[in-house]
N, C-alpha and C. Protein backbone atom coordinates (compact mmCIF):
# COMPACT_ATOMS: atom_id res chain seq x y z
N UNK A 1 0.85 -1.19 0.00
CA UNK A 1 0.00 0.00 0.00
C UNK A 1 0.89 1.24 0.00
N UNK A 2 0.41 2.12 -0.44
CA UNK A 2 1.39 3.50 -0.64
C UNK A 2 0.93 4.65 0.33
N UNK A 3 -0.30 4.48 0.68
CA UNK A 3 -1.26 5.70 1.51
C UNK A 3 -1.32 5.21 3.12
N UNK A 4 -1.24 3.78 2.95
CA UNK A 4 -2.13 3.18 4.68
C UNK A 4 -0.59 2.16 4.85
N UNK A 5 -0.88 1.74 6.50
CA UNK A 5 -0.12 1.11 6.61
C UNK A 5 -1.13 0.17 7.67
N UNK A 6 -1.25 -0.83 7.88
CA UNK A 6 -1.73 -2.24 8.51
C UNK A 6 -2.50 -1.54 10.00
N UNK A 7 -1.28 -0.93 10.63
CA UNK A 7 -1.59 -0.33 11.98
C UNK A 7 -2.94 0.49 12.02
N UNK A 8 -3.17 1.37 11.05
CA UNK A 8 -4.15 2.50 10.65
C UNK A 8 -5.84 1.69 10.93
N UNK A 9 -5.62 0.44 10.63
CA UNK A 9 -7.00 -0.37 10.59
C UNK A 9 -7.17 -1.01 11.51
N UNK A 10 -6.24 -1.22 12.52
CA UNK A 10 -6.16 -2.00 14.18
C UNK A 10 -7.90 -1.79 14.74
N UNK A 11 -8.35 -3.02 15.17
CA UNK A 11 -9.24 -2.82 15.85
C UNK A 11 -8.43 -2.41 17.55
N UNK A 12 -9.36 -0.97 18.10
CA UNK A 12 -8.63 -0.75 19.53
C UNK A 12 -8.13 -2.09 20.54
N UNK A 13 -9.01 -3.13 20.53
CA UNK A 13 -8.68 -4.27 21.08
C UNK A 13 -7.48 -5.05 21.34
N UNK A 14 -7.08 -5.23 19.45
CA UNK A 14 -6.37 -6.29 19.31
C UNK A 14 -5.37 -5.70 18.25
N UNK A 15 -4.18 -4.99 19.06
CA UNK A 15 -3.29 -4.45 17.98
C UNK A 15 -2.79 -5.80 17.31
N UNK A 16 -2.44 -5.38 15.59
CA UNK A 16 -1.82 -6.02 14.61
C UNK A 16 -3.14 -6.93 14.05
N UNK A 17 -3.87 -6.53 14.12
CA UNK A 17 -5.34 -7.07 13.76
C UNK A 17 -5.80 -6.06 12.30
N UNK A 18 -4.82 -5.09 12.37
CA UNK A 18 -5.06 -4.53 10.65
C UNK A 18 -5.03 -5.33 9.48
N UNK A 19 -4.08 -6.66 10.40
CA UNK A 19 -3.40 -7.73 9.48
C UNK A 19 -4.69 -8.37 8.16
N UNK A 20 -5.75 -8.63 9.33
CA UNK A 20 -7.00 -9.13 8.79
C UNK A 20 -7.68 -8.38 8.20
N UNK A 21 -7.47 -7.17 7.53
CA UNK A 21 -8.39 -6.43 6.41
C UNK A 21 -8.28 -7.30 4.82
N UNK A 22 -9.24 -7.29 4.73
CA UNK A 22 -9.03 -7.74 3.22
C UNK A 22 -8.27 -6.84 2.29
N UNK A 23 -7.87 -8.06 1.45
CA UNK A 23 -6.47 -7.28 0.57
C UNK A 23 -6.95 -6.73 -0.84
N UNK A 24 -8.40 -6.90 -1.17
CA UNK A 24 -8.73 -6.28 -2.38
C UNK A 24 -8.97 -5.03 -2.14
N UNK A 25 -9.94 -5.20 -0.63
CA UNK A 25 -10.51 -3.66 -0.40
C UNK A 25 -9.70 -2.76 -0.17
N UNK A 26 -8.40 -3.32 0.34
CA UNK A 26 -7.39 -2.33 0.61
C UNK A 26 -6.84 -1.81 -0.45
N UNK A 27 -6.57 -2.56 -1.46
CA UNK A 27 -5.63 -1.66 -3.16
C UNK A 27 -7.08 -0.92 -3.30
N UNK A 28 -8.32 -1.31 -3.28
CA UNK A 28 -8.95 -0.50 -3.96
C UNK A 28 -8.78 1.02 -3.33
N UNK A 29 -8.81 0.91 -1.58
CA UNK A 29 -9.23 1.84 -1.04
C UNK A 29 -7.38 3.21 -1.40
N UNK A 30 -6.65 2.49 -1.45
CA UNK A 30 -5.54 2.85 -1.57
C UNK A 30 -5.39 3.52 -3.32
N UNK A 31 -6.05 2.70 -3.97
CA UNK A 31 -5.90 3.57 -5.39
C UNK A 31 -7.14 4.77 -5.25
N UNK A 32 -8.23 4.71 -4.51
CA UNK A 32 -9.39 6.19 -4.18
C UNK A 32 -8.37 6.93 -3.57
N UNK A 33 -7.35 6.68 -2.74
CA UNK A 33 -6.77 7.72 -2.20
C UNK A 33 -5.91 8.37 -3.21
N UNK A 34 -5.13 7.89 -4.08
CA UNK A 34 -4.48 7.88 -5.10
C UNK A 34 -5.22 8.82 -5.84
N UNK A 35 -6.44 8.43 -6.01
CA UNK A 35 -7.41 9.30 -7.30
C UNK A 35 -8.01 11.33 -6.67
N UNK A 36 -7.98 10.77 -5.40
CA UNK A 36 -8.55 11.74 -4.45
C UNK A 36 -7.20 12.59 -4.39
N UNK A 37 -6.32 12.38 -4.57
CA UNK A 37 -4.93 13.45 -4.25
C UNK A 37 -5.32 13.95 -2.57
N UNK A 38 -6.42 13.54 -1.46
CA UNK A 38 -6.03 14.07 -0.42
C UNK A 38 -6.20 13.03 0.39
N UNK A 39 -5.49 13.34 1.72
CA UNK A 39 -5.42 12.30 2.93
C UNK A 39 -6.62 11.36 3.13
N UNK A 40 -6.85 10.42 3.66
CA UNK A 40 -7.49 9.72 4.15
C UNK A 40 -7.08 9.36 5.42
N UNK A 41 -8.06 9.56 6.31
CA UNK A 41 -7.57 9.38 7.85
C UNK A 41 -8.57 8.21 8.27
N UNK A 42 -8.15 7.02 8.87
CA UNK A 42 -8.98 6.55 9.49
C UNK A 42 -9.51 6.38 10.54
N UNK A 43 -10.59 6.43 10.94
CA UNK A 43 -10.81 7.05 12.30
C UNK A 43 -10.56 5.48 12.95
N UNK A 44 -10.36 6.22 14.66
CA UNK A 44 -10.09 5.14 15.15
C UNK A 44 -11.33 4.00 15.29
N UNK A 45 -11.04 2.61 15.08
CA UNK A 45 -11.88 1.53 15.38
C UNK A 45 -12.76 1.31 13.99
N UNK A 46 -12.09 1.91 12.98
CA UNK A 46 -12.90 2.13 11.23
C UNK A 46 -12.35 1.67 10.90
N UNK A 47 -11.52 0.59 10.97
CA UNK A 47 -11.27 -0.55 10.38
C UNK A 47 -11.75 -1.74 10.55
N UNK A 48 -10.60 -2.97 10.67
CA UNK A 48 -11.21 -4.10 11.11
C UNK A 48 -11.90 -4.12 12.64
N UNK A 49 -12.88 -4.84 13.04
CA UNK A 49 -12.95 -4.83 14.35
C UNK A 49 -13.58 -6.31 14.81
N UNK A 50 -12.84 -6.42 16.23
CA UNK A 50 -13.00 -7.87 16.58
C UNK A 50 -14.79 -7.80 17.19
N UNK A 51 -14.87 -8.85 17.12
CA UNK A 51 -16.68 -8.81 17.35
C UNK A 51 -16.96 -8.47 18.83
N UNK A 52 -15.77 -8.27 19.79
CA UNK A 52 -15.91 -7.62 21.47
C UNK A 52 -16.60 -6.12 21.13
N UNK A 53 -15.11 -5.31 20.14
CA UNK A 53 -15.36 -4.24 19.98
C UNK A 53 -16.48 -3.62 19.34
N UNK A 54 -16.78 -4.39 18.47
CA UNK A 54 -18.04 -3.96 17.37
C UNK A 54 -19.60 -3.89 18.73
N UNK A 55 -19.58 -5.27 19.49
CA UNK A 55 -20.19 -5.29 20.69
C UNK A 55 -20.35 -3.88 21.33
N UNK A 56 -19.12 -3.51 21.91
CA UNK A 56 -19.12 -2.58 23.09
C UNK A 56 -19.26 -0.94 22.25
N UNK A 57 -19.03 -1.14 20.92
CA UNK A 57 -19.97 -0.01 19.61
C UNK A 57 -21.67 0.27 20.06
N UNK A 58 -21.73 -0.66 19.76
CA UNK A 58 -23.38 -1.21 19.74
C UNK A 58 -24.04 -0.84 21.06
N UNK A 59 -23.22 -1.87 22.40
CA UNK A 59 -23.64 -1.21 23.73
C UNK A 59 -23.83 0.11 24.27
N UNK A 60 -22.68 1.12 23.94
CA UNK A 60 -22.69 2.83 24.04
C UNK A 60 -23.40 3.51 23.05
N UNK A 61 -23.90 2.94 22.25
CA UNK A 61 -25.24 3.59 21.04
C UNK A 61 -24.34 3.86 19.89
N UNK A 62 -23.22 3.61 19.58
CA UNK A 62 -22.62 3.63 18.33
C UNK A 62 -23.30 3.46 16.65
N UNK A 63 -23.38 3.66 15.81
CA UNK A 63 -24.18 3.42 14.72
C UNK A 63 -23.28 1.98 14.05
N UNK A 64 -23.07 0.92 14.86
CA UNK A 64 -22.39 -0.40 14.71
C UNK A 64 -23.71 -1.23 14.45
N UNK A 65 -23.19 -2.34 13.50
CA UNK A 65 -24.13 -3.37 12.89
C UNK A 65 -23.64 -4.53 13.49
N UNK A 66 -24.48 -5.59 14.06
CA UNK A 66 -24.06 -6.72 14.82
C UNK A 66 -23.96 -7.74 13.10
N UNK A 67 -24.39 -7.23 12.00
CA UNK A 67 -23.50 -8.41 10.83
C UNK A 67 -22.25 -7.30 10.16
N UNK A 68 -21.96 -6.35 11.13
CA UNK A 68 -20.77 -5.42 10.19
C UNK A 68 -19.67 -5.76 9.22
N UNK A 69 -19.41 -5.26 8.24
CA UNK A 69 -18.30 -5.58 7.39
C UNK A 69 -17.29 -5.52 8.05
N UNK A 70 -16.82 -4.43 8.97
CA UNK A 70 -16.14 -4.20 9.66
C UNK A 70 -15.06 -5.96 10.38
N UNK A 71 -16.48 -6.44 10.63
CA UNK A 71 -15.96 -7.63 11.22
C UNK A 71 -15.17 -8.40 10.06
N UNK A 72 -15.25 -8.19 9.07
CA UNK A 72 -14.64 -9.23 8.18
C UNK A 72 -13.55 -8.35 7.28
N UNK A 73 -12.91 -7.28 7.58
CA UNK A 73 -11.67 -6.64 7.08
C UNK A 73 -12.48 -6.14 5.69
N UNK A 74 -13.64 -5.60 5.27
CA UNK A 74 -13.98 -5.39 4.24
C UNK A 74 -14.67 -3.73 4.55
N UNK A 75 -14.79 -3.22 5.81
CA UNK A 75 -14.55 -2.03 5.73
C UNK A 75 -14.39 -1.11 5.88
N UNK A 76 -14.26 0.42 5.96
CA UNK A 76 -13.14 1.38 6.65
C UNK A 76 -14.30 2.66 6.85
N UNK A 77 -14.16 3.29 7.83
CA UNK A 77 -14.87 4.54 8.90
C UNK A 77 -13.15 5.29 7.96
N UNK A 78 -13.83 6.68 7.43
CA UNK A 78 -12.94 7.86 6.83
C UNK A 78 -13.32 8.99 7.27
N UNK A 79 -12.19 9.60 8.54
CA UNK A 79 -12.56 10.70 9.35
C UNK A 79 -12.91 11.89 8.31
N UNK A 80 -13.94 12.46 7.75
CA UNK A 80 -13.84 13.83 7.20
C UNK A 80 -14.88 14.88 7.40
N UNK A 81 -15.01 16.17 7.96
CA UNK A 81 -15.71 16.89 8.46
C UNK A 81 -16.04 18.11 7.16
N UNK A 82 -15.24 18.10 6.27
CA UNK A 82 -16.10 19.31 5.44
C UNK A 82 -16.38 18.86 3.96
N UNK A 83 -17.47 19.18 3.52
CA UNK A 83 -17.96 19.02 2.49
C UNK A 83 -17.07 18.71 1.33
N UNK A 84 -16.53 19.81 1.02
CA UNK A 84 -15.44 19.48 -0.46
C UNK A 84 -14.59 18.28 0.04
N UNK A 85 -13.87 18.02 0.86
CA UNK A 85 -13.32 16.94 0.78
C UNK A 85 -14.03 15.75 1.05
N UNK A 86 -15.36 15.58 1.24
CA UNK A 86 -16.51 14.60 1.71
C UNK A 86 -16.58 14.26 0.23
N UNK A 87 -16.75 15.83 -1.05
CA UNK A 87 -16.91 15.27 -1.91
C UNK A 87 -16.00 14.72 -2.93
N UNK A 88 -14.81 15.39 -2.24
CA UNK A 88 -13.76 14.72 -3.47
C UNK A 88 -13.26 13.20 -2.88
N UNK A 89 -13.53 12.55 -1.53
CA UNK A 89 -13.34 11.31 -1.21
C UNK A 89 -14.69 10.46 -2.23
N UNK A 90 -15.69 11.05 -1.90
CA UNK A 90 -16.94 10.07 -2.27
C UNK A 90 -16.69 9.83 -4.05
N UNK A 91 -16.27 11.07 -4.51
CA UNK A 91 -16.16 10.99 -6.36
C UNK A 91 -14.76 9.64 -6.22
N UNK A 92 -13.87 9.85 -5.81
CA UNK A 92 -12.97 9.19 -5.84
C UNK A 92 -12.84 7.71 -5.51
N UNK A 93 -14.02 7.22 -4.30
CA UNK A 93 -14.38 6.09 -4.14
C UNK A 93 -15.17 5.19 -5.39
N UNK A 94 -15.97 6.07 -5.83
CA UNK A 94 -16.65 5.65 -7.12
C UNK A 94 -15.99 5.57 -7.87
N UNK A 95 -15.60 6.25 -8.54
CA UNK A 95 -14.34 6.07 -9.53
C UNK A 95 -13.35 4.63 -9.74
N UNK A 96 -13.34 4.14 -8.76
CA UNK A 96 -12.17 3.24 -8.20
C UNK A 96 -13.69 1.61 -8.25
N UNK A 97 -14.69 1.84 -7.94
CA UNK A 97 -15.46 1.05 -8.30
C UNK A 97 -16.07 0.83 -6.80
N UNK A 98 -15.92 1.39 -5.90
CA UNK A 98 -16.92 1.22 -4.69
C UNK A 98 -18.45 1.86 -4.61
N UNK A 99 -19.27 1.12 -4.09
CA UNK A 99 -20.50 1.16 -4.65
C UNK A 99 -21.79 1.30 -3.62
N UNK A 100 -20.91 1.41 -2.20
CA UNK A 100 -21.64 1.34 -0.80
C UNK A 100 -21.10 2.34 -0.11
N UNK A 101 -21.65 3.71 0.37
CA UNK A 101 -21.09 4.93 1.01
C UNK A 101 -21.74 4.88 2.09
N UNK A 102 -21.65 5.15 3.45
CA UNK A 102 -22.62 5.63 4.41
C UNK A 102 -22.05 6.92 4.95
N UNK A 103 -22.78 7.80 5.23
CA UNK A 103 -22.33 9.28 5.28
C UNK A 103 -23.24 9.20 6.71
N UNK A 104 -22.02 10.23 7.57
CA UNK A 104 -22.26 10.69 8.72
C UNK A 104 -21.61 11.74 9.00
N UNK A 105 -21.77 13.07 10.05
CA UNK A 105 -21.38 13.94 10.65
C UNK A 105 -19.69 14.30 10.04
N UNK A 106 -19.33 12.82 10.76
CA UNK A 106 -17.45 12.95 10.64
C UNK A 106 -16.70 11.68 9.98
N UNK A 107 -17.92 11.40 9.23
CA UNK A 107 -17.20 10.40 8.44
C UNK A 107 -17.96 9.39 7.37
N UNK A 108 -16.95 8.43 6.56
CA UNK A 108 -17.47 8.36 5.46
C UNK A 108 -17.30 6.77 5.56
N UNK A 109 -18.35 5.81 5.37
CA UNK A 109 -18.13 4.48 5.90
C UNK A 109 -18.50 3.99 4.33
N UNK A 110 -17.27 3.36 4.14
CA UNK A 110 -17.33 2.50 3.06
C UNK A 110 -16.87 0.80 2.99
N UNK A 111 -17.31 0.53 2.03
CA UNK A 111 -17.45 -1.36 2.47
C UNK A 111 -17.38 -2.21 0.88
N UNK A 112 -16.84 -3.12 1.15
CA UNK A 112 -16.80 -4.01 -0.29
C UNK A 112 -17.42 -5.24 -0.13
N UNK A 113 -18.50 -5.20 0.83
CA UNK A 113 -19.50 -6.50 1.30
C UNK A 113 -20.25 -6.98 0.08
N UNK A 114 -20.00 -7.80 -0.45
CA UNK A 114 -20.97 -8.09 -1.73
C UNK A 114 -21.70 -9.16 -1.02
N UNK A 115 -22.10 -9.35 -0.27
CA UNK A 115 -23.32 -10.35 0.69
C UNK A 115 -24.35 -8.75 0.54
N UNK A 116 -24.37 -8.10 1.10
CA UNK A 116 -25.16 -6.74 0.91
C UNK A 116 -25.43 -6.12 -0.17
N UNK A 117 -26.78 -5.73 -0.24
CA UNK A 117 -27.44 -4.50 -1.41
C UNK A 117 -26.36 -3.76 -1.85
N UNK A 118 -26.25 -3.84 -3.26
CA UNK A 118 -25.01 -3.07 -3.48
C UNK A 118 -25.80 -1.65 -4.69
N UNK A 119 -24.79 -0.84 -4.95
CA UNK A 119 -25.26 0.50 -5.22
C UNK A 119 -25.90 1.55 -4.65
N UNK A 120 -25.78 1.30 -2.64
CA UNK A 120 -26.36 2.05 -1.88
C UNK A 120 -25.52 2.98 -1.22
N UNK A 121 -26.25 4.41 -0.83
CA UNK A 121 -25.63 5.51 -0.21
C UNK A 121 -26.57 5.65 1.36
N UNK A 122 -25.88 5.86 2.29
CA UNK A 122 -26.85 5.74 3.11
C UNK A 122 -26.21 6.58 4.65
N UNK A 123 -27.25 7.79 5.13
CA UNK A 123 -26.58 8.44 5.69
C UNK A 123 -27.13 8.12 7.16
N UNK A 124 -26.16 8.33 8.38
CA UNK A 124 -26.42 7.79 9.93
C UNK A 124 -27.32 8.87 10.76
């Protein structure tokens, strides 16, 4: 990867657990960054996450899914708070062929779950 490094996707739990992201979603997500010319930050626990953490999401009212992609390294929470760069991540995700956005406040949840409705945008 040229943008991310393994650590960036750690579930808080279980450092070196970035290990387990899937490796397609990652070139893909790594060539949107590529296309996007700006940072991608991942917020913490927007990566992989072990099914404790996704749990203790869910318990404090988190907008966490008990079948999350998350759980299976397929997909990434993208810290971004202002519009133009909300929109030059989201053009750039598409571009690259991702096809599932969820938009929130401070971030941009994207996923390569093909078990799930695909071609959906969907805000928290």
């Amino acid at each position: 990867m040229r943008y991310f490094n393994f650590e960036e996707f750690d579930s808080p739990d279980k450092p070196g657990s970035g290990e387990f992201m899937d490796s397609n979603f990652l070139a893909m997500l790594d060539e949107a960054r590529d296309c996007a010319g700006i940072p991608f930050v991942i917020s913490k626990g927007g990566g992989f996450r072990t099914v404790e953490y996704n749990r203790k999401l869910i318990k404090e009212g988190f907008p966490a899914s008990r079948n999350s992609s998350h759980l299976l390294g397929l997909a990434a929470d993208i810290y971004v708070t202002d519009s133009r760069s909300r929109y030059i991540i989201m053009e750039a995700l598409a571009e690259v062929g991702f096809n599932r956005v969820g938009v929130a406040p401070n971030f941009l949840h994207v996923d390569l779950d093909m078990n799930k409705p695909q071609h959906r945008i969907w805000v928290y």
